[in-house]
C-alpha atoms as a PDB file:
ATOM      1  CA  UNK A   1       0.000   0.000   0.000  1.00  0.00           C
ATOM      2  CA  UNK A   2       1.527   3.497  -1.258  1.00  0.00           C
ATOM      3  CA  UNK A   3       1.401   6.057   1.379  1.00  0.00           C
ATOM      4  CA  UNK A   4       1.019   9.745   0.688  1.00  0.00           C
ATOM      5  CA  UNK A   5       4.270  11.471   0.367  1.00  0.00           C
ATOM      6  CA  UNK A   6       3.742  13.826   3.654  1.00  0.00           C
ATOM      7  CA  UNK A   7       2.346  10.604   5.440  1.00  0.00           C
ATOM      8  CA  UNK A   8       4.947  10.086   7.489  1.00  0.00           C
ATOM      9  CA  UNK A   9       5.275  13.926   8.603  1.00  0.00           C
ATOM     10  CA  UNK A  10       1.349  13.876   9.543  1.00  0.00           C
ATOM     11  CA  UNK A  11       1.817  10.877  11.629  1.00  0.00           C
ATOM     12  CA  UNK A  12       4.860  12.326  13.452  1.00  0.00           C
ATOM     13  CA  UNK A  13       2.628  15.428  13.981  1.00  0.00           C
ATOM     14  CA  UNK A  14      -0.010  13.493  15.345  1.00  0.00           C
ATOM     15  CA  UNK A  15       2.280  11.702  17.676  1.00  0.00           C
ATOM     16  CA  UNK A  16       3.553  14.805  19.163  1.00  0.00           C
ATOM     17  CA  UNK A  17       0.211  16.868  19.558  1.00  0.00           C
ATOM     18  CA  UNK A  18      -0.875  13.157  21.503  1.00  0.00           C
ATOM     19  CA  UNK A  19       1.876  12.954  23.583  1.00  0.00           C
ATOM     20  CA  UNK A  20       1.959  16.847  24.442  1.00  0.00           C
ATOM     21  CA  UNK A  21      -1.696  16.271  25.558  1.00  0.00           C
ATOM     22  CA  UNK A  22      -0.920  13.013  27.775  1.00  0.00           C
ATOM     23  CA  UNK A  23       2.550  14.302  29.296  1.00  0.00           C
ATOM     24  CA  UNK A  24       0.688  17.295  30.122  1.00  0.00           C
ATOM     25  CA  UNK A  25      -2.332  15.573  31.306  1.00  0.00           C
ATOM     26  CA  UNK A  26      -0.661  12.786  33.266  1.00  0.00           C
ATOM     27  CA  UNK A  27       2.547  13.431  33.345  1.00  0.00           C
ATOM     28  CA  UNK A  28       5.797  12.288  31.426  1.00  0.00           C
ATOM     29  CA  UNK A  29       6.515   9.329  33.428  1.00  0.00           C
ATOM     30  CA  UNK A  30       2.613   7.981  33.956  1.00  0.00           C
ATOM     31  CA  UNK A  31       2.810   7.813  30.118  1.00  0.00           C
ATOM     32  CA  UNK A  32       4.323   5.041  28.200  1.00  0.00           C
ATOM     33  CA  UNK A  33       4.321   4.695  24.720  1.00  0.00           C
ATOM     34  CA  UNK A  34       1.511   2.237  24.149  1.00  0.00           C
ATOM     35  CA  UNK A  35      -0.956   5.007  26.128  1.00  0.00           C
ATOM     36  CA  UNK A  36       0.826   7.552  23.784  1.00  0.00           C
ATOM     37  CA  UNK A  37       0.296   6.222  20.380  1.00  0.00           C
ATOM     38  CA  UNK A  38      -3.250   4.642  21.775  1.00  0.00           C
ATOM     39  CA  UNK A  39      -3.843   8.645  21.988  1.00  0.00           C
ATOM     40  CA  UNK A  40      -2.703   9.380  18.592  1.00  0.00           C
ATOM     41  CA  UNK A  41      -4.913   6.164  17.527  1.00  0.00           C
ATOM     42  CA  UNK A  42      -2.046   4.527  16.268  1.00  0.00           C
ATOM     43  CA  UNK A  43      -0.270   0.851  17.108  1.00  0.00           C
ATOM     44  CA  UNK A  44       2.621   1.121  19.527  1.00  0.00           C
ATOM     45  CA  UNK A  45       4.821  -1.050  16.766  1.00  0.00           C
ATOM     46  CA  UNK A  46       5.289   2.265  14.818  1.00  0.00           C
ATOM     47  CA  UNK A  47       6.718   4.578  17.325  1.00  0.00           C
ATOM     48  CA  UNK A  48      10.278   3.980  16.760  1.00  0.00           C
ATOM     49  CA  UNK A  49       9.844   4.596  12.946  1.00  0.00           C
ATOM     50  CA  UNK A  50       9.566   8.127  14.137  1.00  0.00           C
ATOM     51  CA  UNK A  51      11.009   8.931  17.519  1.00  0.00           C
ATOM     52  CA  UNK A  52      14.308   7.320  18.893  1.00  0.00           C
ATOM     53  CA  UNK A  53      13.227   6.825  22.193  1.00  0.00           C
ATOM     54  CA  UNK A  54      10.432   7.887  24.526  1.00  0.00           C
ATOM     55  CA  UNK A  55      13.075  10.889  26.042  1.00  0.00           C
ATOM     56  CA  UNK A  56      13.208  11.818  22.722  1.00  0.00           C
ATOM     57  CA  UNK A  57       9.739  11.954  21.906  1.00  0.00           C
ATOM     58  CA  UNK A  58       9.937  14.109  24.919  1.00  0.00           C
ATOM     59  CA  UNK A  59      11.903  16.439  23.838  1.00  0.00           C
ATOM     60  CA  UNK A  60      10.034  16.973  20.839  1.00  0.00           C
ATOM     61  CA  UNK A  61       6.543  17.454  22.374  1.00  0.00           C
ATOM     62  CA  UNK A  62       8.240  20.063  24.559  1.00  0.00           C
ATOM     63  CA  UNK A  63       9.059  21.718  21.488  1.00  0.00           C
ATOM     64  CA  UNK A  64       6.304  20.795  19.735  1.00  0.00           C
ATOM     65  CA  UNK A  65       3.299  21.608  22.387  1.00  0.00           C
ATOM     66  CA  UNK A  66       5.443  25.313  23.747  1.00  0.00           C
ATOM     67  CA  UNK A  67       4.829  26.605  20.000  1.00  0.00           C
ATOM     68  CA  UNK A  68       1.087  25.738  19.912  1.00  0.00           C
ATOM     69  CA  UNK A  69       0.594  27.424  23.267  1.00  0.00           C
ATOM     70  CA  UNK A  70       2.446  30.273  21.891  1.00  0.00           C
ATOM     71  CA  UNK A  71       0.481  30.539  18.692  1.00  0.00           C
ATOM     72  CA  UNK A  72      -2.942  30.100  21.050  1.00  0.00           C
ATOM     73  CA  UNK A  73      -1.300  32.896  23.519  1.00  0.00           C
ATOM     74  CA  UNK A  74      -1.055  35.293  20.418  1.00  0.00           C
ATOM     75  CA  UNK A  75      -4.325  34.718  19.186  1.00  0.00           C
ATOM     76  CA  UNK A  76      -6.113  35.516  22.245  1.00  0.00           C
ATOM     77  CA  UNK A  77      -3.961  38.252  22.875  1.00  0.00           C
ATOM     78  CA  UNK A  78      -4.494  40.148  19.199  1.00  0.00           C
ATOM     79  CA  UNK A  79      -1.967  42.245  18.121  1.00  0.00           C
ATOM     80  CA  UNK A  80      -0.062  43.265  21.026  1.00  0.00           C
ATOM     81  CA  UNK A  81       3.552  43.775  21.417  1.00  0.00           C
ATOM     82  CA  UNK A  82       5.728  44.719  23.729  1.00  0.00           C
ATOM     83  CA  UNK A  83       4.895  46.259  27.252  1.00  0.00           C
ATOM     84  CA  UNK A  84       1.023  45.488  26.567  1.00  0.00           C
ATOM     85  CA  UNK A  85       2.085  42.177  25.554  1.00  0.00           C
ATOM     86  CA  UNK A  86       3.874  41.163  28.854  1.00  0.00           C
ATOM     87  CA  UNK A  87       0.877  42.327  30.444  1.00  0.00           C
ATOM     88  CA  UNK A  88      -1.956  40.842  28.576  1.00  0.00           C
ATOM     89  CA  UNK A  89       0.911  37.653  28.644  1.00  0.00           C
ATOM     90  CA  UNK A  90       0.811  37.905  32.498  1.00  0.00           C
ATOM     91  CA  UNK A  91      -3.375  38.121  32.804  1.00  0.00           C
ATOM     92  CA  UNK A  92      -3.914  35.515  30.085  1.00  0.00           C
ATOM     93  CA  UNK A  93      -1.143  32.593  31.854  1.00  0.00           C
ATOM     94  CA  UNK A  94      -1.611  33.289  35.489  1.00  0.00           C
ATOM     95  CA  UNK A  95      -5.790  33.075  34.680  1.00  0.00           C
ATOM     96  CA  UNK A  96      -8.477  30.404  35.987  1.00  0.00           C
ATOM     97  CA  UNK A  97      -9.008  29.073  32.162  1.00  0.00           C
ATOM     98  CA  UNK A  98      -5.159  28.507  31.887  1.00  0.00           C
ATOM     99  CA  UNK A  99      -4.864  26.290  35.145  1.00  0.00           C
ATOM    100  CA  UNK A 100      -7.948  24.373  34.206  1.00  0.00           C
ATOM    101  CA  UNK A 101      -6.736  24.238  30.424  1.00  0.00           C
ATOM    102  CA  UNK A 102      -3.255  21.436  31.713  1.00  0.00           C
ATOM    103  CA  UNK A 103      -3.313  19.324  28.585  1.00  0.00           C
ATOM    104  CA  UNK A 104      -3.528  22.328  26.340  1.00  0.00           C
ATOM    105  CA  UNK A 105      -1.780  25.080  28.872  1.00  0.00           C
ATOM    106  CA  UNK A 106       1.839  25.552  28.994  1.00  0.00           C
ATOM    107  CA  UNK A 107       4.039  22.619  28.857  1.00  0.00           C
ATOM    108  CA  UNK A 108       6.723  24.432  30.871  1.00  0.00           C
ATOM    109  CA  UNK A 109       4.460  24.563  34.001  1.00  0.00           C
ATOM    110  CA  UNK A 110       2.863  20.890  33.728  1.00  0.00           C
ATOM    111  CA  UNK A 111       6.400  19.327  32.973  1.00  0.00           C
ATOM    112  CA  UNK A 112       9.057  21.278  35.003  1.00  0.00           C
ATOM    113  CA  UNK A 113       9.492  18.670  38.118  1.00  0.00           C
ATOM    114  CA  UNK A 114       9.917  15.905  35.076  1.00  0.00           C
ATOM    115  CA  UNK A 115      12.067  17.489  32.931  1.00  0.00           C
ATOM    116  CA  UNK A 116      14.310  17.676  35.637  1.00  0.00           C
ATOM    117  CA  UNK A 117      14.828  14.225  36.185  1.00  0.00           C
ATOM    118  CA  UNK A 118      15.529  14.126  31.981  1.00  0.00           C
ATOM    119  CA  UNK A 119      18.528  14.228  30.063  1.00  0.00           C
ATOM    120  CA  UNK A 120      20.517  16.748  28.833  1.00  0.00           C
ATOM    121  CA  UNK A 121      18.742  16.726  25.541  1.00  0.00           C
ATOM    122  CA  UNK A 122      15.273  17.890  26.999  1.00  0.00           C
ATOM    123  CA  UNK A 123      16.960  19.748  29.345  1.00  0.00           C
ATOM    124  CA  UNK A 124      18.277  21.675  26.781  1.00  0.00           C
ATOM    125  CA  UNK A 125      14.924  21.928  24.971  1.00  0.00           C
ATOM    126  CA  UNK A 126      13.292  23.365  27.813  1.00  0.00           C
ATOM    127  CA  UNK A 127      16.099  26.086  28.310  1.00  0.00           C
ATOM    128  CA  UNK A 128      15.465  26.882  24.994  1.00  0.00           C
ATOM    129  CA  UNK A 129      11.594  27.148  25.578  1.00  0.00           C
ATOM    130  CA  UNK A 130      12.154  29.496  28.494  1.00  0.00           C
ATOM    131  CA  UNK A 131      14.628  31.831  27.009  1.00  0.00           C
ATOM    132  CA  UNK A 132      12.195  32.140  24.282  1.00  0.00           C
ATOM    133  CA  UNK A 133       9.613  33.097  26.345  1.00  0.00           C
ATOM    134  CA  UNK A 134      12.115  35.645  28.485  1.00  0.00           C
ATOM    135  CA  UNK A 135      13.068  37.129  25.497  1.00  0.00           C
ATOM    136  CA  UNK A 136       9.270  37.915  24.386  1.00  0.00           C
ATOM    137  CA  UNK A 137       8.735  39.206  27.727  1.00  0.00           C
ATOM    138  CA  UNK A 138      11.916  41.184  27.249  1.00  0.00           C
ATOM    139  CA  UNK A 139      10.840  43.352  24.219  1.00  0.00           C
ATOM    140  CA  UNK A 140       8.302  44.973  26.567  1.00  0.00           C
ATOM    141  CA  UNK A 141      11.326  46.648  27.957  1.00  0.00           C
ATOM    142  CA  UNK A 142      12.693  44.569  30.965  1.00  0.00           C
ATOM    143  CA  UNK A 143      16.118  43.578  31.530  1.00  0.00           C
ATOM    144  CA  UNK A 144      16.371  39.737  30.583  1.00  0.00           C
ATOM    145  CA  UNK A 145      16.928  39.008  34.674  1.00  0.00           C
ATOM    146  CA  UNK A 146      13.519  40.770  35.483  1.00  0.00           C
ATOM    147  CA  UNK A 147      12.063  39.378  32.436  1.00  0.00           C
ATOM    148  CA  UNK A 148      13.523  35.689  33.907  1.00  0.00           C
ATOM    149  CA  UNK A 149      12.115  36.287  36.988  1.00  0.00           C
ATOM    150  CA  UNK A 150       8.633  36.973  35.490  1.00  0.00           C
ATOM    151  CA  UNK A 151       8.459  33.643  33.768  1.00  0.00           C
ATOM    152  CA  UNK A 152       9.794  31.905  37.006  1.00  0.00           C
ATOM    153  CA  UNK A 153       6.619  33.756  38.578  1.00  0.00           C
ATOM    154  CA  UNK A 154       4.418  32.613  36.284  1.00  0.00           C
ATOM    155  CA  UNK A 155       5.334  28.883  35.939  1.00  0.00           C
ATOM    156  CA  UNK A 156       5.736  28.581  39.131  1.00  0.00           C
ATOM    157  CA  UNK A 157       2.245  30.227  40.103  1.00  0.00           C
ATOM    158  CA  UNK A 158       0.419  28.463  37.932  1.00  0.00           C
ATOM    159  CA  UNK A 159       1.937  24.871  39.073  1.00  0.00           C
ATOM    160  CA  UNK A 160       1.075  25.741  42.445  1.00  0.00           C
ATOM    161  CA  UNK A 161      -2.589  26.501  41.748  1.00  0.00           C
ATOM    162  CA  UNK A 162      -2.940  23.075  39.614  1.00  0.00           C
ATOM    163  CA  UNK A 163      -1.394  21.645  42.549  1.00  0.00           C
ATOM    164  CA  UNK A 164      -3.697  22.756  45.382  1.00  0.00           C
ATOM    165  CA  UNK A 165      -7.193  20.735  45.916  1.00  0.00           C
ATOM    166  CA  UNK A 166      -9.094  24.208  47.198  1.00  0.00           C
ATOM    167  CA  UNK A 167     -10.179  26.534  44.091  1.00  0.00           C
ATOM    168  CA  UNK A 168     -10.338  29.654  46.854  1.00  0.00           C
ATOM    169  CA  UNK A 169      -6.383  28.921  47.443  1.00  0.00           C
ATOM    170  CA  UNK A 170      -5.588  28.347  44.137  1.00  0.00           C
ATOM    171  CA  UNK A 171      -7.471  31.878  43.133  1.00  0.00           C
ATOM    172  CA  UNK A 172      -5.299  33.543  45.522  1.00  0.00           C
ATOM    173  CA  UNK A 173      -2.171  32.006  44.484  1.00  0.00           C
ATOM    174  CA  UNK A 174      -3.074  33.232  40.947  1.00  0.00           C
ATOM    175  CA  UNK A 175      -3.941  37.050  42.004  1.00  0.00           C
ATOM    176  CA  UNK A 176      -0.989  36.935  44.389  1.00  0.00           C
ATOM    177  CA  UNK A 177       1.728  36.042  41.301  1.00  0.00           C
ATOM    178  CA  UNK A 178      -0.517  38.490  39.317  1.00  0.00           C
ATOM    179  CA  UNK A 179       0.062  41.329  41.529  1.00  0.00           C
ATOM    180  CA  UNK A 180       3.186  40.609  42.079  1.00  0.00           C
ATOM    181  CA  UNK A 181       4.287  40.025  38.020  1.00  0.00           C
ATOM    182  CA  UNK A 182       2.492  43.189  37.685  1.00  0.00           C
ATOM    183  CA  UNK A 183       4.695  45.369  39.961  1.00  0.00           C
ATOM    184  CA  UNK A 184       7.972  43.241  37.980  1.00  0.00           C
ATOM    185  CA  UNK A 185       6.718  44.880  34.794  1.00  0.00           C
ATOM    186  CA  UNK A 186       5.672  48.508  36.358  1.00  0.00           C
ATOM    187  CA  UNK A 187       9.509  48.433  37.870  1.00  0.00           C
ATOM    188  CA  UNK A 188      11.053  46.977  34.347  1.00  0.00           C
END
């Protein structure tokens, strides 16, 4: 049977969007590869034709998942740049829809504690996801430290209200990084 000529790029793609979606959802390690391509509704016999190994796959969906958040982060937030950027950025990630959104949120706040148990080669992909996202915070004017910081805020806000069981807590840990991302960005 003759396969399209972009077949094996779509099935690759769907591959990644599943496992982004289950790492996410469940976690890295709570995921083997048989619940990953059972996600994708593919057999597990054809993951290796694509990915290397499961850390690799890893690696990719990091990538993979960080630039479909991004491209959902810019639509909701129009045509902003800059200083009104970082801000709407700040609102729109530290918000009730984004912590209940975890297998379609930000991949750097459902995966940090797991990527750093990884290898240097997700490691490294995650570095790069972060910079990224320090730098965009950056061209609103902040230094890349405060800009750093920011992101630090806002991962690490919005882990912690996934993490708690009461919604009132989890609201205030949300306002709290809010406010306090807010007077980051008035200080830039």
């Amino acid at each position: 049977m003759r396969y399209p000529a972009d077949h094996k790029a779509k099935t690759r793609a769907r591959i990644l969007e599943a496992a982004g979606r289950l790492f996410r959802r469940r976690g890295y390690h709570a995921s083997g590869v048989d619940a990953v391509m059972n996600e994708a509704g593919l057999t597990p016999g054809g993951f290796y034709a694509h990915f290397g190994s499961k850390e690799a796959l890893l690696a990719d969906a990091l990538e993979h998942a960080a630039g479909a958040t991004a491209a959902g982060v810019d639509a909701t937030l129009g045509g902003l740049n800059g200083r009104a950027w970082a801000e709407g950025f700040v609102a729109y990630y530290l918000s009730e829809s984004h912590r209940a959104a975890v297998e379609d949120g930000c991949p750097l706040a459902a995966l940090a504690s797991e990527v750093a148990h990884a290898g240097d080669p997700v490691r490294r992909t995650f570095e790069s996801l972060l910079l990224r996202l320090a730098d965009r915070l950056a061209e609103g004017g902040l230094d890349r430290g405060r800009a750093l910081a920011i992101v630090a805020l806002c991962v690490g806000g919005l882990g912690l209200a996934r993490s708690v069981h009461d919604d009132e807590l989890a609201g205030r840990i949300l306002q709290a990084s809010r406010d306090l991302a807010g007077v980051a960005l008035e200080r830039g």
